[in-house]
PDB file of N, CA and C in Angstrom:
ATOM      1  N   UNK A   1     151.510   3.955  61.926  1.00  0.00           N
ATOM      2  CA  UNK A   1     150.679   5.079  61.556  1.00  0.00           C
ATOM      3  C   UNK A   1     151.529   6.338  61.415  1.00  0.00           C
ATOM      4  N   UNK A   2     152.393   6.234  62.070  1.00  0.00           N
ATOM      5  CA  UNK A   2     153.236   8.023  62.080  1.00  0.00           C
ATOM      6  C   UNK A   2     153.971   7.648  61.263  1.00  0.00           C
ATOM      7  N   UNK A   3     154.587   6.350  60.667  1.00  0.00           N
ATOM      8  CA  UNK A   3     155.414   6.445  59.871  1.00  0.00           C
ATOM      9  C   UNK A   3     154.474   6.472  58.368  1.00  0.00           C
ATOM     10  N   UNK A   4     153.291   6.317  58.188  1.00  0.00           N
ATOM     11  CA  UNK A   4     152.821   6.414  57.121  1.00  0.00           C
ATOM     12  C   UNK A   4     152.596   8.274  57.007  1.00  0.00           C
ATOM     13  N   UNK A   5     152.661   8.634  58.006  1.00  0.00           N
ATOM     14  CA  UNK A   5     152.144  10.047  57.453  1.00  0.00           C
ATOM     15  C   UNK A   5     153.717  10.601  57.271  1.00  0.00           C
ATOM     16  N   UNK A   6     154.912  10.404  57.808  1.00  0.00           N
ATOM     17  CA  UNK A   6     156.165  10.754  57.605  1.00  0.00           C
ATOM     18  C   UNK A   6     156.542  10.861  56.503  1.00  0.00           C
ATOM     19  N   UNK A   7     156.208   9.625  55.653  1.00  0.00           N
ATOM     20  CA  UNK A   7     156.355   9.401  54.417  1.00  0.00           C
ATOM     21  C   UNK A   7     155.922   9.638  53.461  1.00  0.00           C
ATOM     22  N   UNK A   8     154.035  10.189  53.383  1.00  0.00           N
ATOM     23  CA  UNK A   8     153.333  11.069  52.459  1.00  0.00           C
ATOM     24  C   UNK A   8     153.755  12.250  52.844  1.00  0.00           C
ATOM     25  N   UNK A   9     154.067  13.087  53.871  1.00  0.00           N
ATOM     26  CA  UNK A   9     155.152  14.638  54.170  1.00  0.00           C
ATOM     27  C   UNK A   9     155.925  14.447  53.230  1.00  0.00           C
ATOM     28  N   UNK A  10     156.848  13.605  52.861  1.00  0.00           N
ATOM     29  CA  UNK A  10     158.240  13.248  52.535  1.00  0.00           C
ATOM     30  C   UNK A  10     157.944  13.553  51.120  1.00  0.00           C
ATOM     31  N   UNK A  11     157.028  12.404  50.670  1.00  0.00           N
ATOM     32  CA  UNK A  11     156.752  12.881  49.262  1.00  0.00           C
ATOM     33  C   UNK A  11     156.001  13.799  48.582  1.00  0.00           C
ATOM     34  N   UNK A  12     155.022  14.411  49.654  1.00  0.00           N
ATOM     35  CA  UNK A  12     154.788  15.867  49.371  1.00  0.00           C
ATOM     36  C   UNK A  12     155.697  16.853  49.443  1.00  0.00           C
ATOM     37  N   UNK A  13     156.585  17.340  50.066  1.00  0.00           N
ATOM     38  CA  UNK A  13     157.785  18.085  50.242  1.00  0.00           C
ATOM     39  C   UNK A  13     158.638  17.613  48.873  1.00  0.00           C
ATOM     40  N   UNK A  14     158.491  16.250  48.319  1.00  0.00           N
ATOM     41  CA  UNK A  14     159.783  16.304  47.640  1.00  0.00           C
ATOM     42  C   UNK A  14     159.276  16.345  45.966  1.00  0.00           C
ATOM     43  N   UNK A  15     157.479  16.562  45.964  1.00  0.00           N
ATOM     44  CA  UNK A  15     157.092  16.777  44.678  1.00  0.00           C
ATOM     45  C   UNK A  15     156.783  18.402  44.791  1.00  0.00           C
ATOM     46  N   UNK A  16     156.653  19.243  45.842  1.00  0.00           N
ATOM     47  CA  UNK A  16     156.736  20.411  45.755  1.00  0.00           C
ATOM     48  C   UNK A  16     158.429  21.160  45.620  1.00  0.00           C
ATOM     49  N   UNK A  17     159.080  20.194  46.389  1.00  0.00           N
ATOM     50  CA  UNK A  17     160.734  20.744  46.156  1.00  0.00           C
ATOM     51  C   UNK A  17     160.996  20.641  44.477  1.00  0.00           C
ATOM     52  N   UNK A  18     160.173  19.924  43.875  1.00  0.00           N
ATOM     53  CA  UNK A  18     160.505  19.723  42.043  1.00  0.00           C
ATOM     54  C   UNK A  18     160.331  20.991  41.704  1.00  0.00           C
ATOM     55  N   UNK A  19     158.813  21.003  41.955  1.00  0.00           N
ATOM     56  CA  UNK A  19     157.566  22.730  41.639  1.00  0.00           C
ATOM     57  C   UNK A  19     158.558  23.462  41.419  1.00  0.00           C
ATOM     58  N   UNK A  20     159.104  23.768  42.616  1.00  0.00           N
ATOM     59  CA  UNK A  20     160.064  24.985  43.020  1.00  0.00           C
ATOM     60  C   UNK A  20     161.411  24.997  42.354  1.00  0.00           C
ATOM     61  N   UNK A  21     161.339  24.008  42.441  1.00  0.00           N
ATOM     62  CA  UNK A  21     163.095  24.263  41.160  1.00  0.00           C
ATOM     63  C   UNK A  21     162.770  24.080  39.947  1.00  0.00           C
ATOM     64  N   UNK A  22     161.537  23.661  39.586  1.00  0.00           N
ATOM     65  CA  UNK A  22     161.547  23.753  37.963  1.00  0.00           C
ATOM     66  C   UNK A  22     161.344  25.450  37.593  1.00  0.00           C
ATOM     67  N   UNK A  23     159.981  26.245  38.761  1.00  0.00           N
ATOM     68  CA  UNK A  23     160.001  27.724  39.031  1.00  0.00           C
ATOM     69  C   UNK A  23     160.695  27.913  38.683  1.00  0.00           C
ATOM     70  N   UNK A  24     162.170  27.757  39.694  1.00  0.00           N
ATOM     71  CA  UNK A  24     162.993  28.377  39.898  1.00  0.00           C
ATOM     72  C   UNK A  24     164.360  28.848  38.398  1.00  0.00           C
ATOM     73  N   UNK A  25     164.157  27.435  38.026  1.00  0.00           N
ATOM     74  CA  UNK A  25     165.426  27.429  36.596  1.00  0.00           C
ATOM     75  C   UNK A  25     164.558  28.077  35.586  1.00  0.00           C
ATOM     76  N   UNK A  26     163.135  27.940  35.478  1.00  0.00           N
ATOM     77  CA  UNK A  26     162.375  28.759  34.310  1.00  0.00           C
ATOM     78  C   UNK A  26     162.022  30.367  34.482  1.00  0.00           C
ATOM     79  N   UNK A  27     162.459  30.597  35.827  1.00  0.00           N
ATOM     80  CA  UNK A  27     162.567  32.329  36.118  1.00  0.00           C
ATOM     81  C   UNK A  27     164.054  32.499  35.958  1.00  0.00           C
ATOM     82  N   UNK A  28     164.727  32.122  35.945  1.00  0.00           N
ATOM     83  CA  UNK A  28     166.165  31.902  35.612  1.00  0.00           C
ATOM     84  C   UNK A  28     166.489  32.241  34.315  1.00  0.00           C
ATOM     85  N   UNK A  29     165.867  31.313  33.597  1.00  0.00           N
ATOM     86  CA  UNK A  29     166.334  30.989  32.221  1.00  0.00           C
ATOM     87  C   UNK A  29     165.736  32.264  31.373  1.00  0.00           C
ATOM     88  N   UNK A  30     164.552  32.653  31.617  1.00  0.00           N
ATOM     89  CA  UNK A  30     163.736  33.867  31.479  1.00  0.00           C
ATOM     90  C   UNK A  30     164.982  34.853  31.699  1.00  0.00           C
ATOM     91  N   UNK A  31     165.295  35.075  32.620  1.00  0.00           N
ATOM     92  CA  UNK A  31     166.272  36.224  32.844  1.00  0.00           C
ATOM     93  C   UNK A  31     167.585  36.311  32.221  1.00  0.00           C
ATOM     94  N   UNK A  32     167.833  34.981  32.017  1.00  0.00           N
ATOM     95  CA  UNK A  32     169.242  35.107  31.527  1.00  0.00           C
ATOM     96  C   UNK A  32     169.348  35.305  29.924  1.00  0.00           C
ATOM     97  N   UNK A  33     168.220  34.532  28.917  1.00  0.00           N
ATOM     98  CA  UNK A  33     167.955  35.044  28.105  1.00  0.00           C
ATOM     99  C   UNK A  33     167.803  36.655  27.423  1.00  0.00           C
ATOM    100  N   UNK A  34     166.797  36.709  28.794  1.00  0.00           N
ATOM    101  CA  UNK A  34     166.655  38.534  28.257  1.00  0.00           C
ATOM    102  C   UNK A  34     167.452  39.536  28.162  1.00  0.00           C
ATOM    103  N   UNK A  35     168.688  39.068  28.905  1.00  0.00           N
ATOM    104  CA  UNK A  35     170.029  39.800  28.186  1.00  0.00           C
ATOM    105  C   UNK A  35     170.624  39.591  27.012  1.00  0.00           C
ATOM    106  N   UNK A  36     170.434  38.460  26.810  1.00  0.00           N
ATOM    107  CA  UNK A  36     170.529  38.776  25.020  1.00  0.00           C
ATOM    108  C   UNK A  36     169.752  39.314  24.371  1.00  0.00           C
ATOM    109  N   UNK A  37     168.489  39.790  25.043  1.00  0.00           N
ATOM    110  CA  UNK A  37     167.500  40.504  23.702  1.00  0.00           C
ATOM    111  C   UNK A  37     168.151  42.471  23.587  1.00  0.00           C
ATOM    112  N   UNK A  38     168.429  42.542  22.155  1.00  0.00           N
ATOM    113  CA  UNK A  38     168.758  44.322  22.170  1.00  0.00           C
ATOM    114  C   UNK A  38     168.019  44.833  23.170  1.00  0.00           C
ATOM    115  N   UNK A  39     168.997  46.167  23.209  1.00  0.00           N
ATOM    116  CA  UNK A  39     168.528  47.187  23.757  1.00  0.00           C
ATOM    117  C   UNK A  39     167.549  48.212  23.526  1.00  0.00           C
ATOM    118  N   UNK A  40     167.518  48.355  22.370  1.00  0.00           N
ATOM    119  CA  UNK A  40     166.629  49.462  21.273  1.00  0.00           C
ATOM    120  C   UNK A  40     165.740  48.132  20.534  1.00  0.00           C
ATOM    121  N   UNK A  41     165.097  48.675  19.794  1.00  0.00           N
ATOM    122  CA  UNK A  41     164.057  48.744  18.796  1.00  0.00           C
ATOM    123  C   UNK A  41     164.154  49.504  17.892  1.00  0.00           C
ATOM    124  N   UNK A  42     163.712  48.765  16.657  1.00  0.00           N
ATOM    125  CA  UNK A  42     163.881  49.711  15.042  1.00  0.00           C
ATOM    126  C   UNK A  42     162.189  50.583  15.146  1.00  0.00           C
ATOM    127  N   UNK A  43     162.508  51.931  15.183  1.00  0.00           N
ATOM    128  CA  UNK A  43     161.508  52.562  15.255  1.00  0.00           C
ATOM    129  C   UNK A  43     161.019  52.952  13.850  1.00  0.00           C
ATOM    130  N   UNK A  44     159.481  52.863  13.701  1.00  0.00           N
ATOM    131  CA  UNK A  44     159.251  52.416  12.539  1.00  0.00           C
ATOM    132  C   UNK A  44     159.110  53.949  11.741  1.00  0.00           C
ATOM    133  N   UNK A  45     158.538  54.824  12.328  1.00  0.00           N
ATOM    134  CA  UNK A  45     159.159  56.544  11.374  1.00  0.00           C
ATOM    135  C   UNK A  45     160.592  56.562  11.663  1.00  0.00           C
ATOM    136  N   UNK A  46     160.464  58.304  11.569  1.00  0.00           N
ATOM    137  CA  UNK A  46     161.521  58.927  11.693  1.00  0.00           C
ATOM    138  C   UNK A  46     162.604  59.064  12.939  1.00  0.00           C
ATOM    139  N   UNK A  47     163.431  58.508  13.126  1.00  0.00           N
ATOM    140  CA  UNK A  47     164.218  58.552  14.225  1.00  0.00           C
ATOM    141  C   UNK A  47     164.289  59.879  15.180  1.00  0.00           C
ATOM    142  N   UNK A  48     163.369  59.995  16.170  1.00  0.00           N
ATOM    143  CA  UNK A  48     163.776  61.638  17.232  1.00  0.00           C
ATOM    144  C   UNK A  48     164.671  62.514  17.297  1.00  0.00           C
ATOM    145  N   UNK A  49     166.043  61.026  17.714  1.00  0.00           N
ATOM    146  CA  UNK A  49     167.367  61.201  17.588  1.00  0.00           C
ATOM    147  C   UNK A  49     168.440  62.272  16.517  1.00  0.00           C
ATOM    148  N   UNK A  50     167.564  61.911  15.364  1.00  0.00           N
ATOM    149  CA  UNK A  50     168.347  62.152  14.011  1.00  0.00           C
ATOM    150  C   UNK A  50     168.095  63.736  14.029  1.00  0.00           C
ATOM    151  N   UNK A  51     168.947  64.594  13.652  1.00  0.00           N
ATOM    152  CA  UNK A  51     169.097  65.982  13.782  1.00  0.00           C
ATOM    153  C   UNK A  51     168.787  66.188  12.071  1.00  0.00           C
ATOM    154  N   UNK A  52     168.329  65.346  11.268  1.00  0.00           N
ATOM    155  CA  UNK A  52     168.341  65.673  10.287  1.00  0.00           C
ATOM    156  C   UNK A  52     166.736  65.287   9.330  1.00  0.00           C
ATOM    157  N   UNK A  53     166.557  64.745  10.548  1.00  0.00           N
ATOM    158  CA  UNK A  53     164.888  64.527  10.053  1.00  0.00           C
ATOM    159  C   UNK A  53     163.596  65.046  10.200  1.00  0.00           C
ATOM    160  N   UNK A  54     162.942  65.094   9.023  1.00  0.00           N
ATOM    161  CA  UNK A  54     161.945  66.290   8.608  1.00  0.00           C
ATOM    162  C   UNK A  54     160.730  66.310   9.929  1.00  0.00           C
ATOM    163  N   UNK A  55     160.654  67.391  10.232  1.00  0.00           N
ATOM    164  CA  UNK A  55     159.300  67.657  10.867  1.00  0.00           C
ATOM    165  C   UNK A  55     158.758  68.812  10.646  1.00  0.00           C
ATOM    166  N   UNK A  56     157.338  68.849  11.123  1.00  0.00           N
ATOM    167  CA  UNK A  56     156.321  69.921  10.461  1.00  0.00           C
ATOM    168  C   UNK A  56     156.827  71.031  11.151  1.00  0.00           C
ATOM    169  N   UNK A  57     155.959  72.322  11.032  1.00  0.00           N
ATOM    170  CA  UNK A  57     156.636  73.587  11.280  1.00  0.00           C
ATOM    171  C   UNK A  57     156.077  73.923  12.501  1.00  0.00           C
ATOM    172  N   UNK A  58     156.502  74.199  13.674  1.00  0.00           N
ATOM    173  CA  UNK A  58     155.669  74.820  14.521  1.00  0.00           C
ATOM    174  C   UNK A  58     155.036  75.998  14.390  1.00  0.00           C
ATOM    175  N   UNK A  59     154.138  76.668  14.641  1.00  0.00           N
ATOM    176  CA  UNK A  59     153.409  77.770  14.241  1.00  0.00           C
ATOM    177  C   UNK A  59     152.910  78.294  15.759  1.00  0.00           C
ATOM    178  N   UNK A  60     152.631  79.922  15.058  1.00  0.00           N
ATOM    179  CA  UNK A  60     152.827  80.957  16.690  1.00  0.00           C
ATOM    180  C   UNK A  60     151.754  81.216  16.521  1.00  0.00           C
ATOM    181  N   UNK A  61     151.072  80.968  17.732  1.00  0.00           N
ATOM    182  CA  UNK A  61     149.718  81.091  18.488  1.00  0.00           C
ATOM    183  C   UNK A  61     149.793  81.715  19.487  1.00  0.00           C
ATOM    184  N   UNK A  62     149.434  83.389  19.248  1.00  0.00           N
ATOM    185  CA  UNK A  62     149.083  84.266  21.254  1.00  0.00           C
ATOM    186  C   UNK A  62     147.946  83.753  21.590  1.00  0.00           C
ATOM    187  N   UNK A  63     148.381  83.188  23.110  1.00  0.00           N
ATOM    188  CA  UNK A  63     147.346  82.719  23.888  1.00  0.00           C
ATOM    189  C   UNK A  63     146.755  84.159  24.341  1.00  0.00           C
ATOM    190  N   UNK A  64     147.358  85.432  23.892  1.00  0.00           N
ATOM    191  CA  UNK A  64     146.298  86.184  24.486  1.00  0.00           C
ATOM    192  C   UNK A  64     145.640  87.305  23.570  1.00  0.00           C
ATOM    193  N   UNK A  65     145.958  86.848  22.390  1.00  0.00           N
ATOM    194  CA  UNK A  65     145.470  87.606  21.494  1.00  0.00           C
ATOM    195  C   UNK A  65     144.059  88.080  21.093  1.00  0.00           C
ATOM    196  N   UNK A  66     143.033  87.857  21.836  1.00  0.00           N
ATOM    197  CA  UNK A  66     141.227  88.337  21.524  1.00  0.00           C
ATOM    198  C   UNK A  66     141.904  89.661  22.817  1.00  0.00           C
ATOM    199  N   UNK A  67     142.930  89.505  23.676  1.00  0.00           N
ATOM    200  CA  UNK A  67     142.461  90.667  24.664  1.00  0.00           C
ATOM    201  C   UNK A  67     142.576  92.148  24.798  1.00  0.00           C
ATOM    202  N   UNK A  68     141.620  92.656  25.032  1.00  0.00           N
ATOM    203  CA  UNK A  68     141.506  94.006  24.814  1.00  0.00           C
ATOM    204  C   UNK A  68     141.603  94.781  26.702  1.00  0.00           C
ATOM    205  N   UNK A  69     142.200  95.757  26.576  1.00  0.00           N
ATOM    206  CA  UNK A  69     142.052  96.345  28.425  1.00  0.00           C
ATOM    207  C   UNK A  69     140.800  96.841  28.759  1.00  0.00           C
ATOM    208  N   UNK A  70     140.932  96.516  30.017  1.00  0.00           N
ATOM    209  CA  UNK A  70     139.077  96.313  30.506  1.00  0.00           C
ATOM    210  C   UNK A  70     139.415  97.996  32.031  1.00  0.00           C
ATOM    211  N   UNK A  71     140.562  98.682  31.548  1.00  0.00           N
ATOM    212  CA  UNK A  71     140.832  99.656  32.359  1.00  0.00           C
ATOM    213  C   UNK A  71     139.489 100.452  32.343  1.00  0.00           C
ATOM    214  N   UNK A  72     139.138 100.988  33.859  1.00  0.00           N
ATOM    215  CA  UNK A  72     138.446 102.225  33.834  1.00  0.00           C
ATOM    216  C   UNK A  72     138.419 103.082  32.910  1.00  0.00           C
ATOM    217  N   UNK A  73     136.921 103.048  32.395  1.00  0.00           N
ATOM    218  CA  UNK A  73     136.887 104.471  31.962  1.00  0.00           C
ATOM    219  C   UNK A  73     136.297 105.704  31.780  1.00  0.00           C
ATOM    220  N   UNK A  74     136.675 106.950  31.290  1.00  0.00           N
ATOM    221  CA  UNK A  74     135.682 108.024  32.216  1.00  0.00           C
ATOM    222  C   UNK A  74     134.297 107.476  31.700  1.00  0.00           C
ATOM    223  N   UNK A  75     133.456 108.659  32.972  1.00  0.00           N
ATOM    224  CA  UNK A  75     132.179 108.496  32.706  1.00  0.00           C
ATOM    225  C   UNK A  75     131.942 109.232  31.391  1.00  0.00           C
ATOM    226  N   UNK A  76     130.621 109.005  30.703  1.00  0.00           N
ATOM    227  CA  UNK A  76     130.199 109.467  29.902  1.00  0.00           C
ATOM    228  C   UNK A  76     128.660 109.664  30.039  1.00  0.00           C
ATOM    229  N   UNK A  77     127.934 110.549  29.454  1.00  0.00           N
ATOM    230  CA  UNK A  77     126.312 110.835  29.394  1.00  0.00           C
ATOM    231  C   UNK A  77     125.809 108.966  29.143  1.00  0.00           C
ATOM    232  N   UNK A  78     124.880 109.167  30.094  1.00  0.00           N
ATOM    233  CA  UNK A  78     124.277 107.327  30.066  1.00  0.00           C
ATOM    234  C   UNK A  78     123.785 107.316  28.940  1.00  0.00           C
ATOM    235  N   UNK A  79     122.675 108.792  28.618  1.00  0.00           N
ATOM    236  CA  UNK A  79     121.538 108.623  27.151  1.00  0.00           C
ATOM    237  C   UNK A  79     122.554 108.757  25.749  1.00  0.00           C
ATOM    238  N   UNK A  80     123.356 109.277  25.822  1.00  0.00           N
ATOM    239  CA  UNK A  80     124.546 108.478  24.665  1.00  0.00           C
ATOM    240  C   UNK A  80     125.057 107.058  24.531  1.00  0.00           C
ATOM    241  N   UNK A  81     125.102 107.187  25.522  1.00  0.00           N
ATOM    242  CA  UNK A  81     125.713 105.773  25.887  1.00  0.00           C
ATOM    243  C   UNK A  81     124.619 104.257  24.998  1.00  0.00           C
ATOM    244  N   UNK A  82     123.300 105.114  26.167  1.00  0.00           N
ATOM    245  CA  UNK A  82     121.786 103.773  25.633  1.00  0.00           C
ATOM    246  C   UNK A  82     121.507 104.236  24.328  1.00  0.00           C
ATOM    247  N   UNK A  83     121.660 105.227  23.992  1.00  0.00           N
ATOM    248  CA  UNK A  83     121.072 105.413  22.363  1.00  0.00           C
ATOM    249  C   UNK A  83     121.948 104.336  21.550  1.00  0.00           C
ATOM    250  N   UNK A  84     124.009 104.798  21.865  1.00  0.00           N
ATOM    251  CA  UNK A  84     124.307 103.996  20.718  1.00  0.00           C
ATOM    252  C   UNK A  84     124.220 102.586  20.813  1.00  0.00           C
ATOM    253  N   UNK A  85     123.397 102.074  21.685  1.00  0.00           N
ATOM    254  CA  UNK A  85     123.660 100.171  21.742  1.00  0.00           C
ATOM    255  C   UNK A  85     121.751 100.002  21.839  1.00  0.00           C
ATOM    256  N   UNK A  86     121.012 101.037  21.481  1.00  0.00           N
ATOM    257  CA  UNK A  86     119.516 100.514  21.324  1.00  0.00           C
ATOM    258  C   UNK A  86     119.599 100.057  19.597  1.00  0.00           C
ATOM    259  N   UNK A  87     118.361  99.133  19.429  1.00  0.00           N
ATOM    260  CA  UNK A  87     118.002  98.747  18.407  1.00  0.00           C
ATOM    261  C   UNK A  87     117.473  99.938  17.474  1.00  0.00           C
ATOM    262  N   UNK A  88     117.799  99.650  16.380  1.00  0.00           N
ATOM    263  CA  UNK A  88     117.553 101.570  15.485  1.00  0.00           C
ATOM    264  C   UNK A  88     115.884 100.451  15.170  1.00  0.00           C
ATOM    265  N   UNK A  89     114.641 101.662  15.055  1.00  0.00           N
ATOM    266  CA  UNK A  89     113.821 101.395  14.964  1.00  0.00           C
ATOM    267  C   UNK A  89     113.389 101.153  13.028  1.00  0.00           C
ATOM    268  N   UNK A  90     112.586 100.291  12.965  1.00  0.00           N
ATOM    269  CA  UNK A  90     112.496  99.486  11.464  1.00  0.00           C
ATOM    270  C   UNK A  90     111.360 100.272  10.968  1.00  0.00           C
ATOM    271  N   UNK A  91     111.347 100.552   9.286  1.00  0.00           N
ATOM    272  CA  UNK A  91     111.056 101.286   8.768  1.00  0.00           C
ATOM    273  C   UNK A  91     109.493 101.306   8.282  1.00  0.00           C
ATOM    274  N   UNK A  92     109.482  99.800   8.259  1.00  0.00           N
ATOM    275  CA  UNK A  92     107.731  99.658   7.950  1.00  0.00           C
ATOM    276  C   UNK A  92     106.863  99.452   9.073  1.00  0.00           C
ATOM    277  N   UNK A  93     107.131 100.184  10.346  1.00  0.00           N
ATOM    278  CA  UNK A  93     106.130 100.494  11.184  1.00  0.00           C
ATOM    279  C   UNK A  93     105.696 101.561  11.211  1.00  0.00           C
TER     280      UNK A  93
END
């Protein structure tokens, strides 16, 4: 009896010892290959690199250009003030 189970161990261990080295030479072979694959890639526009290739124009945009100064300022008469921002009254009433 112990020698029957010795011997299914045996040949379980020695069909998983295959597993593992077939793994093992096909992570291998994977790697050793991939040093032969280039380094680069043919990039399919314009090369970055190239100091001589066309790109669009950049254009100048102030990020702060709507701003106007919001400084204090003197007081002024309020009823000037509300007259010039009331609605002017309409003619066919």
């Amino acid at each position: 009896m112990l020698a029957l189970s010795r011997a299914k161990f045996a040949a379980a261990s020695a069909v998983r010892g295959r597993d593992v080295l077939f793994y093992w030479l096909l992570v291998s072979a994977a790697l050793a290959l991939s040093g032969c694959m280039p380094a680069t890639t043919s990039v399919a526009t314009a090369d970055p690199a190239d100091p001589a290739a066309k790109v669009a124009r950049a254009g100048y945009r102030s990020t702060i250009a709507p701003y106007t100064s919001l400084r204090p300022a003197p007081p002024s008469p309020w009823r000037e003030r509300n007259d010039a921002v009331t609605p002017q009254p309409r003619q066919n009433q």
